[in-house]
Protein backbone atom coordinates (compact mmCIF):
# COMPACT_ATOMS: atom_id res chain seq x y z
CA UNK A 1 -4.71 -31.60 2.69
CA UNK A 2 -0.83 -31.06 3.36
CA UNK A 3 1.23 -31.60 0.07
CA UNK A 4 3.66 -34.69 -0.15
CA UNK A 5 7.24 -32.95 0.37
CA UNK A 6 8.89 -33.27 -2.96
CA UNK A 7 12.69 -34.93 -2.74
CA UNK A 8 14.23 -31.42 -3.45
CA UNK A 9 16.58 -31.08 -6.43
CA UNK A 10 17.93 -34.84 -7.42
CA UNK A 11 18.18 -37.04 -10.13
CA UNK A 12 14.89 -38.20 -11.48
CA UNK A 13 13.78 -41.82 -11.36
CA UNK A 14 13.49 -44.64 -13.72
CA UNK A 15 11.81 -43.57 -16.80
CA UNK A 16 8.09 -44.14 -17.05
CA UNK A 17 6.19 -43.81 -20.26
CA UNK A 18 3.24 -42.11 -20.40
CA UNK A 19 0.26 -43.29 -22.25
CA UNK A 20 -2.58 -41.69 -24.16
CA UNK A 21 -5.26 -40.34 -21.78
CA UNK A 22 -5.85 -37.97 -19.22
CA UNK A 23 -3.79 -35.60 -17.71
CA UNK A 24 -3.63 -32.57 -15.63
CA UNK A 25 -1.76 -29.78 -15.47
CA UNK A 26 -0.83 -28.73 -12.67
CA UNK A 27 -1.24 -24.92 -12.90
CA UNK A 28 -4.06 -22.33 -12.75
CA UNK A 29 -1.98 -20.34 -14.88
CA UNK A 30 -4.04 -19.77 -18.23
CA UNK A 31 -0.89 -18.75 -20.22
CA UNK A 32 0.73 -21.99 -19.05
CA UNK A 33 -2.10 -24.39 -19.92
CA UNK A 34 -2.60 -22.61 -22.98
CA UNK A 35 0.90 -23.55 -23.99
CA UNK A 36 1.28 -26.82 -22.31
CA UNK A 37 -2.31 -28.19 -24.15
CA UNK A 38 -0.34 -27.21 -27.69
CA UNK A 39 2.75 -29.29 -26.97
CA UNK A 40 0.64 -32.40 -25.85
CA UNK A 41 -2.11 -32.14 -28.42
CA UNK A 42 -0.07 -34.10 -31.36
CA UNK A 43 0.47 -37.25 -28.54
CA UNK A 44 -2.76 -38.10 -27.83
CA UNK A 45 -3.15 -36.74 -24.74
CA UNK A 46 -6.36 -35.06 -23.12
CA UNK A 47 -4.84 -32.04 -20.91
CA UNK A 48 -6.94 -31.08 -18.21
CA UNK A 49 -6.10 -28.05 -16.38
CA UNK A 50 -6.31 -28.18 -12.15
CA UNK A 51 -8.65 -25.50 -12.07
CA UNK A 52 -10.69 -27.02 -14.26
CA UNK A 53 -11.51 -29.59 -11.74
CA UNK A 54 -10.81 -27.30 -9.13
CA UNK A 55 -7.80 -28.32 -7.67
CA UNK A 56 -6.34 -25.94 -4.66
CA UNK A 57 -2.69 -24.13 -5.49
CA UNK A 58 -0.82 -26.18 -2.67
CA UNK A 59 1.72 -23.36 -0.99
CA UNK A 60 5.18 -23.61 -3.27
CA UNK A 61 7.55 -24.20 -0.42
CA UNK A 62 10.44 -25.01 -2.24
CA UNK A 63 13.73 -22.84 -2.38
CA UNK A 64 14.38 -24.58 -6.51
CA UNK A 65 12.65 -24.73 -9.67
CA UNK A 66 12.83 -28.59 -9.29
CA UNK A 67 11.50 -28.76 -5.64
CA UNK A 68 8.19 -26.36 -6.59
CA UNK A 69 7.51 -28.07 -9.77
CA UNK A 70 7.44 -31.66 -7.94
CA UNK A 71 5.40 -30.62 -4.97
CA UNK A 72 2.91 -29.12 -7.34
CA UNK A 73 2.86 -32.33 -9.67
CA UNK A 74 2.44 -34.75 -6.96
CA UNK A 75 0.01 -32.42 -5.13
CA UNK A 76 -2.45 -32.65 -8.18
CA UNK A 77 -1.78 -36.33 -8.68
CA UNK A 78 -2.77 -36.93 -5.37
CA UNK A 79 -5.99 -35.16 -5.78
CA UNK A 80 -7.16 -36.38 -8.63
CA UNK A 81 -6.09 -39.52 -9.41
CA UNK A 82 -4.39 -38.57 -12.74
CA UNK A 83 -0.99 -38.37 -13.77
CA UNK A 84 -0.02 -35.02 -13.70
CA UNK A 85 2.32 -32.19 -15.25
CA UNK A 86 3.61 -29.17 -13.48
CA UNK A 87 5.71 -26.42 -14.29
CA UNK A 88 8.12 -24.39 -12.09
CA UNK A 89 9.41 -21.65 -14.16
CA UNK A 90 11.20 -18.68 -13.63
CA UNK A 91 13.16 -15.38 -15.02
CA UNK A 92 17.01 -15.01 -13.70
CA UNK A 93 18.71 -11.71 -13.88
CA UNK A 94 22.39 -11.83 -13.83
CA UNK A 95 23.00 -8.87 -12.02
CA UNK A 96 20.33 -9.35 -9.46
CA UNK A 97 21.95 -12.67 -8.28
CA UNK A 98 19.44 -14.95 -10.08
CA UNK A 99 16.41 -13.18 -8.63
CA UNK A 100 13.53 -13.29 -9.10
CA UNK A 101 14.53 -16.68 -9.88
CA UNK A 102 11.96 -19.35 -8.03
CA UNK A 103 10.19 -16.17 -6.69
CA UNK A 104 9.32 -14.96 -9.96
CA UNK A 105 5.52 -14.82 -9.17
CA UNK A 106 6.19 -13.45 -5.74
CA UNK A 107 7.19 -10.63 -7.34
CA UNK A 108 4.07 -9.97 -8.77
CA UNK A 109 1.76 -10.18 -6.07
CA UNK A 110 -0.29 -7.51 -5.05
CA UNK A 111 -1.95 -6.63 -1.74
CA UNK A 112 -5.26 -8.09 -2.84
CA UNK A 113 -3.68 -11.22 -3.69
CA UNK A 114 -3.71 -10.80 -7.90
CA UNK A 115 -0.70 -10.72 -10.20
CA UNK A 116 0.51 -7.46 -11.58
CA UNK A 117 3.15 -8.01 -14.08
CA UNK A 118 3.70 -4.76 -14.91
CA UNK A 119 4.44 -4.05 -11.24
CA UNK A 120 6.73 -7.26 -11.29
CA UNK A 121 8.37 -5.94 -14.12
CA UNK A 122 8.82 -2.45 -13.19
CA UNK A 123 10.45 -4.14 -9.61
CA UNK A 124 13.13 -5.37 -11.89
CA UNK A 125 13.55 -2.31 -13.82
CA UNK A 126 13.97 -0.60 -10.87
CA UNK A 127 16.41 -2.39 -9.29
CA UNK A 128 18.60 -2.68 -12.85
CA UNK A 129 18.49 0.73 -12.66
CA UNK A 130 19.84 1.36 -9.11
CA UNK A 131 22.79 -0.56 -9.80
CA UNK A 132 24.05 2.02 -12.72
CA UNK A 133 23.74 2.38 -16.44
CA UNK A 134 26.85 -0.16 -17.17
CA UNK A 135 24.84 -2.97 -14.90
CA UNK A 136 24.55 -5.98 -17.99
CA UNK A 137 20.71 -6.46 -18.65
CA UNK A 138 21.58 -10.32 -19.27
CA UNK A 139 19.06 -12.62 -17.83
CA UNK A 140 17.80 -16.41 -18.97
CA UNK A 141 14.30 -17.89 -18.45
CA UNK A 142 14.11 -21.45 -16.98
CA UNK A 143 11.20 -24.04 -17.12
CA UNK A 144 11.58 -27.36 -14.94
CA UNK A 145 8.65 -29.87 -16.02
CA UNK A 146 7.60 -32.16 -13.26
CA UNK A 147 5.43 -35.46 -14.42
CA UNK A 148 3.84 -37.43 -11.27
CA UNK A 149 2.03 -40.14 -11.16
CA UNK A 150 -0.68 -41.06 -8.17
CA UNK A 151 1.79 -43.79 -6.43
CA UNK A 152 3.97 -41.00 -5.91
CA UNK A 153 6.29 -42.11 -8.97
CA UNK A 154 8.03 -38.24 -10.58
CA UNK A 155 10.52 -37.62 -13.62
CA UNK A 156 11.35 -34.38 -14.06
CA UNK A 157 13.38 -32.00 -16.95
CA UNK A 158 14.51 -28.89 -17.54
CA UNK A 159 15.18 -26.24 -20.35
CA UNK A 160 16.69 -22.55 -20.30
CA UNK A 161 17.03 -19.74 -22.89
CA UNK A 162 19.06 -16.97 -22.32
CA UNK A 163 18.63 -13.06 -23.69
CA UNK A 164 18.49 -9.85 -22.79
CA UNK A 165 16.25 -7.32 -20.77
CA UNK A 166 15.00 -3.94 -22.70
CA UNK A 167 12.81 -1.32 -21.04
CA UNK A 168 10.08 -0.37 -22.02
CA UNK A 169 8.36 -3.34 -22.40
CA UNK A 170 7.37 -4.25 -25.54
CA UNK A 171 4.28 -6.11 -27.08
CA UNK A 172 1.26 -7.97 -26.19
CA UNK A 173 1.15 -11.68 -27.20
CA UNK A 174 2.82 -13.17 -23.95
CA UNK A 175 2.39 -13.47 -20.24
CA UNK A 176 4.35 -12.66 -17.47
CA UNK A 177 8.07 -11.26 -18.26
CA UNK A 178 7.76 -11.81 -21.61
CA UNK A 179 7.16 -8.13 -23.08
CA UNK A 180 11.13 -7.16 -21.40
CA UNK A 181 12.53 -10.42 -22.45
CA UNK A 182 14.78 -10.95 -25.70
CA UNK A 183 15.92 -14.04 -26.67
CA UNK A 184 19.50 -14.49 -28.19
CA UNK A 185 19.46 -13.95 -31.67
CA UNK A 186 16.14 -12.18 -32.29
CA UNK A 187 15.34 -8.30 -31.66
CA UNK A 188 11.77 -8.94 -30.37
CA UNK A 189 10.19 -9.47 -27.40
CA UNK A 190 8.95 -12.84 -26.66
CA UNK A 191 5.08 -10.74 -25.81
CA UNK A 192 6.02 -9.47 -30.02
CA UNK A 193 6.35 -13.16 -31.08
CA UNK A 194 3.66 -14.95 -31.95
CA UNK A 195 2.61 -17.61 -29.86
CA UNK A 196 3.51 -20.65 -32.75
CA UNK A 197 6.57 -19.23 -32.90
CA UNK A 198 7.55 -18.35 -29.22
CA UNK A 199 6.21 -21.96 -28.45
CA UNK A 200 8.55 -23.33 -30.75
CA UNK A 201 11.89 -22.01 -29.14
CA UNK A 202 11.35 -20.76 -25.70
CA UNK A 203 12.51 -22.75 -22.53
CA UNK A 204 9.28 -24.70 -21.80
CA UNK A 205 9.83 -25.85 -25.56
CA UNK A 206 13.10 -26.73 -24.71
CA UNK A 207 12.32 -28.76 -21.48
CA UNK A 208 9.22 -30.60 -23.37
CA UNK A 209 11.77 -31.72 -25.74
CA UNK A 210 13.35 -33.60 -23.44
CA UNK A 211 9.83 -34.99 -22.03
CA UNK A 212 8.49 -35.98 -25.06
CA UNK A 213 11.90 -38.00 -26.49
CA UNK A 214 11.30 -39.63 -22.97
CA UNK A 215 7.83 -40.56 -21.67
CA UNK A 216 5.88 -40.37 -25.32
C-alpha cells in the first residue's frame, strides 16, 4: 500500500480531542514506544505499538521533521483503523548545517539494514573533528509529534532542547545520540540520566506538552 502524501510542513488543523482508548504508535522504535507509553499512561490511553500489530515502516520520504512524522501517522491510521501517534525526531549539529537533522537514522544504517549508533555517532565525531578543534560542538535535539486520525484528520507539535556534544560517549540508559548529547544546564549525558528524569525534560517531553494541553 502507497502512503497518503502528508501536506509537508504547515499549520495544523482544527483541534481534535482525543478520547480514552486505543492508540498506536507509529514507530517500531522500542526506545520510542517505551517513552511514548509513559507520557500517555496517566490519560487513559491504551498505546499500542505498530509492530505490535505488525504494521510495515512506510518509506520516510519527507525532506522535514513535520512531513515524516505525518506520513508515518496517517500511514498507521490508515492501516489500522486507530488514531495514531508518530514521531519524527532528530539531532541538529550546528556546525554540520543541521545534519543529520531528518536523516538522523540514515546515519545509522548499516549494510545489512540494522542500526549502529555507535557508527552514527562516530560519523558525527568524525566530521566535528575534520572541521578543527575550535569547530562549536553545539547541537539541539528536535521531536515533531504527529496525531492522525483514519479520515485523514492530523495535528501536529513540536519541541527542541538544545546542548552540547562531548566525545567519548558517555553512559548507557538512552537510545540513539543520547550517550554524546548534553543538555543545557546539566553535565550528563542524556544515556547517564535516568529514564524518569530524561523523560521529564527532553524534547519529546517538551512537544507532548503541547499535545496533552491540546487533545487530552
Amino acid at each position: 500500500m502507497t502512503p497518503p502524501e502528508p501536506e509537508g510542513e504547515v499549520a495544523p488543523q482544527a483541534i481534535r480531542k482525543l478520547a480514552p482508548g486505543k492508540l498506536v504508535i507509529a514507530t517500531h522504535n522500542a526506545g520510542k514506544v517505551k517513552e511514548i507509553r509513559a507520557l500517555l499512561a496517566p490519560f487513559g490511553i491504551d498505546a499500542i505499538a505498530a509492530g505490535d500489530l505488525d504494521l510495515p515502516e512506510p518509506e520516510e520520504t519527507g525532506t522535514t521533521f513535520v512531513a515524516n512524522a505525518e506520513l508515518k501517522a496517517l500511514y498507521a491510521a490508515d492501516l489500522s483503523g486507530l488514531p495514531a501517534l508518530a514521531d519524527d525526531s532528530g539531532l541538529c549539529v550546528d556546525a554540520l548545517g543541521g545534519d543529520p537533522g531528518v536523516y538522523t537514522a540514515n546515519w545509522a544504517e548499516t549494510a545489512d539494514g540494522t542500526r549502529d549508533w555507535a557508527l552514527a555517532m562516530g560519523k558525527v565525531e568524525d566530521k566535528l573533528t575534520a572541521l578543527g578543534p575550535d569547530t562549536s560542538r553545539s547541537a539541539h535535539f528536535v521531536s515533531t509529534l504527529a496525531l492522525a486520525w483514519p479520515d485523514g484528520h492530523v495535528q501536529w507539535f513540536e519541541g527542541r532542547i538544545d546542548g552540547t556534544l562531548i566525545w567519548p560517549p558517555r553512559g548507557s540508559m538512552g537510545f540513539g545520540y543520547d550517550p554524546m548529547f548534553v543538555p543545557e544546564g546539566d553535565t550528563r549525558t542524556f544515556a547517564e540520566m535516568p529514564f524518569e528524569e530524561k523523560q521529564a525534560n527532553n524534547h519529546r517531553a517538551k512537544a507532548f506538552t503541547q499535545l496533552i494541553a491540546a487533545v487530552l
